[in-house]
N, C-alpha and C. Protein backbone atom coordinates (compact mmCIF):
# COMPACT_ATOMS: atom_id res chain seq x y z
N UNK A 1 0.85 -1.18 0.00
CA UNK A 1 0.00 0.00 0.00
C UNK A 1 0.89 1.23 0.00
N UNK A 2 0.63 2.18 -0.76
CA UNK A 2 1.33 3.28 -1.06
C UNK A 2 0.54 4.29 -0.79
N UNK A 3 1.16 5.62 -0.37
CA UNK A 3 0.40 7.17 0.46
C UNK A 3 0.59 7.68 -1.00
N UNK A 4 -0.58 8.14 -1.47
CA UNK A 4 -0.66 9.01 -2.35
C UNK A 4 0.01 10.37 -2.54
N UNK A 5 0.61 10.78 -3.26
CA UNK A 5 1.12 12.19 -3.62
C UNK A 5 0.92 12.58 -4.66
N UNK A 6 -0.52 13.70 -4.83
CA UNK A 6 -0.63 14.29 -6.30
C UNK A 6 -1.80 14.18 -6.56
N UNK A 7 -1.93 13.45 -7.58
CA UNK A 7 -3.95 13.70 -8.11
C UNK A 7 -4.18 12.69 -7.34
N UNK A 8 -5.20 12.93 -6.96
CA UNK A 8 -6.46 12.86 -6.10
C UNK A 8 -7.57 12.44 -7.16
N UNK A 9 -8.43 11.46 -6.72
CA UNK A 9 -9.23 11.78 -7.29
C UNK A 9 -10.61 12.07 -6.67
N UNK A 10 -11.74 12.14 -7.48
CA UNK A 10 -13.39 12.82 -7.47
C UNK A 10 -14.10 11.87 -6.59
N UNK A 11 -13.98 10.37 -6.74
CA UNK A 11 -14.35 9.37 -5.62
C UNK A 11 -13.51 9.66 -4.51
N UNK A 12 -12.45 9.74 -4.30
CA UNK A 12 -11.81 9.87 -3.06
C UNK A 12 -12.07 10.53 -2.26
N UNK A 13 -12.22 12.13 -2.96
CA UNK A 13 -12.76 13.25 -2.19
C UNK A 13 -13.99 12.69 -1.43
N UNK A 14 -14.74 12.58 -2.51
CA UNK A 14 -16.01 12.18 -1.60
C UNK A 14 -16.47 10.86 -0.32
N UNK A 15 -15.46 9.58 -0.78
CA UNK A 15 -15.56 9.42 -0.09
C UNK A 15 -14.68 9.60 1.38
N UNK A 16 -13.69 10.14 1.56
CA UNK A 16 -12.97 11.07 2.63
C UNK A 16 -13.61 12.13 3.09
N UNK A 17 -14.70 12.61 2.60
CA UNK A 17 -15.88 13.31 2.96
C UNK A 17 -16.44 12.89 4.13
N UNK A 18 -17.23 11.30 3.01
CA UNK A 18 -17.83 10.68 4.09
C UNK A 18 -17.31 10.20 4.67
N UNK A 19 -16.57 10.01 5.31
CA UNK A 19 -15.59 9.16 6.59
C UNK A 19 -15.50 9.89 7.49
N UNK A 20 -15.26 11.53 7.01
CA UNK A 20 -15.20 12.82 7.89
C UNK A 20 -16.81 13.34 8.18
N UNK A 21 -17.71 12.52 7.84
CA UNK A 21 -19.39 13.15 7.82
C UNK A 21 -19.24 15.01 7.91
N UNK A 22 -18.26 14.95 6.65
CA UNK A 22 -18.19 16.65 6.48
C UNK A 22 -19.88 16.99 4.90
N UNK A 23 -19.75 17.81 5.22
CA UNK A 23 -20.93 18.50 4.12
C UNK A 23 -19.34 19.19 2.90
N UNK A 24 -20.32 19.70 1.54
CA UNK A 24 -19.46 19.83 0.60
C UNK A 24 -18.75 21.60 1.60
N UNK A 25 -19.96 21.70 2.26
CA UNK A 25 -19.53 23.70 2.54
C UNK A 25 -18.53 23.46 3.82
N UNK A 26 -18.31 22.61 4.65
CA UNK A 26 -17.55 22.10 5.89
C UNK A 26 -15.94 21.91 4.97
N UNK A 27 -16.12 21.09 3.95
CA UNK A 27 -15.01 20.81 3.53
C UNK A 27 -14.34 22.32 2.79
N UNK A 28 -15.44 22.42 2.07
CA UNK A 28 -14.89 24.03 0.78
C UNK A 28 -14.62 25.19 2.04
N UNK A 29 -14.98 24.75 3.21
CA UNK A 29 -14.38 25.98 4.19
C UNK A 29 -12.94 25.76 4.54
N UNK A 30 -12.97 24.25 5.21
CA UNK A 30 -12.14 23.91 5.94
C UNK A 30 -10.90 23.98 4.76
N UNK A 31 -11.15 23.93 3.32
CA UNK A 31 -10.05 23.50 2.29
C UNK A 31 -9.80 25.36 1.95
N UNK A 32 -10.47 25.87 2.41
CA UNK A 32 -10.51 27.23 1.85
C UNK A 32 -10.53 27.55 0.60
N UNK A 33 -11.16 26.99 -0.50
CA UNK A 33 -11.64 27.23 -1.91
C UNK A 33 -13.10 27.13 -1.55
N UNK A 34 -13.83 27.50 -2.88
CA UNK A 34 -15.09 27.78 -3.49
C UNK A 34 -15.74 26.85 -3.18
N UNK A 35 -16.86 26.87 -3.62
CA UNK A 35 -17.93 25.57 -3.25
C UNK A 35 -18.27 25.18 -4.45
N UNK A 36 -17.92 26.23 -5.42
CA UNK A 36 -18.29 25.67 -7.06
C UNK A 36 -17.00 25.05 -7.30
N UNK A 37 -16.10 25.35 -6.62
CA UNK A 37 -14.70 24.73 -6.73
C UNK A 37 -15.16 23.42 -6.97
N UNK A 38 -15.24 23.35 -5.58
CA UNK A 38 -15.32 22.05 -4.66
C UNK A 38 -16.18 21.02 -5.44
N UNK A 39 -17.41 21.57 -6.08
CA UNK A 39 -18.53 20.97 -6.73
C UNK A 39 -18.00 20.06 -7.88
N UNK A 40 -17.05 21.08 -8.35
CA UNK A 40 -16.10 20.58 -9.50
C UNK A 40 -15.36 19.24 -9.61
N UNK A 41 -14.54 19.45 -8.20
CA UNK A 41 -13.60 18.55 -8.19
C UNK A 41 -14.48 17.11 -7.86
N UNK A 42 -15.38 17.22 -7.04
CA UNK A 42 -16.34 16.14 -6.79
C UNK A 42 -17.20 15.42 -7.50
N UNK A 43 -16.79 16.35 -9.09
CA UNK A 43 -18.13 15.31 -9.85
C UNK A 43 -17.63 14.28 -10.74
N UNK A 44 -18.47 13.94 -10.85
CA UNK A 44 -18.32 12.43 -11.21
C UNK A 44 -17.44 12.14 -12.98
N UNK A 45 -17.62 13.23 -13.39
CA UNK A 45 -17.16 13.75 -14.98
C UNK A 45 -15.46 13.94 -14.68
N UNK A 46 -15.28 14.14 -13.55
CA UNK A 46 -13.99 14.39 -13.61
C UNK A 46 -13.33 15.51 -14.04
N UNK A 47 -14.48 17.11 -13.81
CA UNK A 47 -14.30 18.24 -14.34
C UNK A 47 -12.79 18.84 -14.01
N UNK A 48 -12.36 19.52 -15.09
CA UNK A 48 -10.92 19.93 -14.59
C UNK A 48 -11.19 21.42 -13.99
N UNK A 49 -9.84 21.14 -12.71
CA UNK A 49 -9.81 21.96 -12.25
C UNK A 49 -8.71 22.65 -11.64
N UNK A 50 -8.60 23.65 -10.94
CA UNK A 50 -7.44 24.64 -10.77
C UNK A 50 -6.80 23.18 -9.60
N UNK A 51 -4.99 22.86 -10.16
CA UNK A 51 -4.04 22.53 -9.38
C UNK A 51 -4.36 22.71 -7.58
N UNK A 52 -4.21 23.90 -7.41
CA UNK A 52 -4.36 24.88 -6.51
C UNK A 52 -5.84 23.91 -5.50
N UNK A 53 -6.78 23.58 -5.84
CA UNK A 53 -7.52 23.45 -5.88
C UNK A 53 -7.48 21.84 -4.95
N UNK A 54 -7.22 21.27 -5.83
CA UNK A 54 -6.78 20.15 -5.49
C UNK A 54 -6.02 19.91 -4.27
N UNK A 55 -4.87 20.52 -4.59
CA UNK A 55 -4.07 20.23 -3.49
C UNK A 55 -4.30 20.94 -1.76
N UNK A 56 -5.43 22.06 -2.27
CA UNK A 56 -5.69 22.89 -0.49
C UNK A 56 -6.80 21.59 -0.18
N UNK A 57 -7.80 20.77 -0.74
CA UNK A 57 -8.38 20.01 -0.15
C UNK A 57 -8.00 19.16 0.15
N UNK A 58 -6.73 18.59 -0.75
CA UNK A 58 -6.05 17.44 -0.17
C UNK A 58 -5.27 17.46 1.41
N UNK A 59 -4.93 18.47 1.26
CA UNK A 59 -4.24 18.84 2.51
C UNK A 59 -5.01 18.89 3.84
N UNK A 60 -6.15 19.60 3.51
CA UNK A 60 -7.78 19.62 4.63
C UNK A 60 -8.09 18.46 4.63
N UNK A 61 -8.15 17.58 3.93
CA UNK A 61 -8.87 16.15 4.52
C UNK A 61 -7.75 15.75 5.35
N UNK A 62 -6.33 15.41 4.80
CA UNK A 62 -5.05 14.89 5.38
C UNK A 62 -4.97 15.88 6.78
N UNK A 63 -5.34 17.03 7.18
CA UNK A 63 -5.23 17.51 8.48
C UNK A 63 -6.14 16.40 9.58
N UNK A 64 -7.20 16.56 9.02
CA UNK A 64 -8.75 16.07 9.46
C UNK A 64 -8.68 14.46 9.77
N UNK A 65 -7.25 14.10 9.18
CA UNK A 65 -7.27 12.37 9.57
C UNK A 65 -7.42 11.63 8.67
N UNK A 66 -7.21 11.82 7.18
CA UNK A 66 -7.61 10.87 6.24
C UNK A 66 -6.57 10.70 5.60
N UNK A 67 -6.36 9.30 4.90
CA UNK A 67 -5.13 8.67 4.32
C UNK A 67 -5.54 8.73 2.77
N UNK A 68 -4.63 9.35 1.49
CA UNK A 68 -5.08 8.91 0.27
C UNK A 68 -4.01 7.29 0.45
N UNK A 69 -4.87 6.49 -0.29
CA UNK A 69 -3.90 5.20 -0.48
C UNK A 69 -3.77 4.87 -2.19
N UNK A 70 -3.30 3.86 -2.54
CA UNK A 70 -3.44 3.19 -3.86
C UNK A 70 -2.47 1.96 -3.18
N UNK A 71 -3.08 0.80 -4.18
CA UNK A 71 -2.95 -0.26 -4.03
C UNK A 71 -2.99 -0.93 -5.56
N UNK A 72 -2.13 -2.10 -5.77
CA UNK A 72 -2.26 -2.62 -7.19
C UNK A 72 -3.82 -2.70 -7.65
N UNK A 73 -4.88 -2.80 -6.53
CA UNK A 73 -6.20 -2.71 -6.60
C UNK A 73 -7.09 -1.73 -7.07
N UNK A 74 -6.17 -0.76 -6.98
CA UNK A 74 -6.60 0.32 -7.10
C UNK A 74 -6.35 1.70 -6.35
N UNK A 75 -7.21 3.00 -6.04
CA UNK A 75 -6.89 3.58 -5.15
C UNK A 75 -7.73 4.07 -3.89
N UNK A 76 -7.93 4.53 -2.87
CA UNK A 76 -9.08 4.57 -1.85
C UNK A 76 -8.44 5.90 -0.93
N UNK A 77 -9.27 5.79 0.21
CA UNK A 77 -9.09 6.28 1.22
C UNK A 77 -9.29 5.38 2.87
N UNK A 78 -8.68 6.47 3.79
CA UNK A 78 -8.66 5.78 5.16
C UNK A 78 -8.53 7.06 6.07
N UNK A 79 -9.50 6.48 7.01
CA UNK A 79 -9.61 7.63 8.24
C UNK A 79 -8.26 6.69 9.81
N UNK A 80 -7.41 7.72 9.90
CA UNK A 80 -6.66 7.04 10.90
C UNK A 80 -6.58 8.09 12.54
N UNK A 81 -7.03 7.96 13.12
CA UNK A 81 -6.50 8.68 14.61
C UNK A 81 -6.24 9.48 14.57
N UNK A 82 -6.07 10.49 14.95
CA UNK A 82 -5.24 11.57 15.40
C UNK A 82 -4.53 11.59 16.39
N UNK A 83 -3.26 11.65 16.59
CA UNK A 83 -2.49 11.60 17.83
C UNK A 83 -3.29 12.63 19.12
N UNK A 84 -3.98 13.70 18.32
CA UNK A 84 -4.73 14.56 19.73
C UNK A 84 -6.05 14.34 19.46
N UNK A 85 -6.35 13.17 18.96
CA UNK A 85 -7.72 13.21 18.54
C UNK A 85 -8.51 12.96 19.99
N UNK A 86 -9.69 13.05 20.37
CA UNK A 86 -10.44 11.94 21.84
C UNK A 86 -11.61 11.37 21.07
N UNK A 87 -11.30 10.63 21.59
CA UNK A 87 -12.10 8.92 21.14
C UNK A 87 -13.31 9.18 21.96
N UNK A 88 -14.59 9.38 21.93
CA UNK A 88 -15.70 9.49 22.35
C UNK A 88 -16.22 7.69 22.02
N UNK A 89 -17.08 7.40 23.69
CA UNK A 89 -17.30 6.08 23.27
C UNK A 89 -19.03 5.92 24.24
């Protein structure tokens, strides 16, 4: 299993979304781009979009606890701990 560096893709986002039960406006805040940005990068067409773009959300999910992976299988995501995270139980 290999940590992703670079494109990202439109499934990933979303589902690193849902792992984070963030909304598209939680994320387009927390990533600090647009929401039409955001809309962009999330659809399913694979709309192109600003570099820039990409990489501030990638970085906001990866704060938030999420792993990009790829695997000969393919590629995914993973929600891991936070060293200061608290575990509510």
């Amino acid at each position: 299993m290999a940590v992703i560096r670079g494109m990202i893709t439109a499934r990933q986002v979303r589902a690193a979304r849902a792992l984070l039960d963030w909304t598209q406006d939680t994320l387009a805040e927390e990533a600090l781009v647009s929401l039409t940005a955001l809309k962009r990068l999330e659809d399913r067409r694979e709309l192109k979009v600003h570099e820039s773009t990409r990489v501030q959300v990638q970085r906001a999910l990866e704060k938030a606890g999420i792993v990009f992976i790829a695997t000969e299988g393919g590629r995914g995501v993973m929600l891991v701990q936070r060293p200061n995270a608290t575990v509510l139980s």
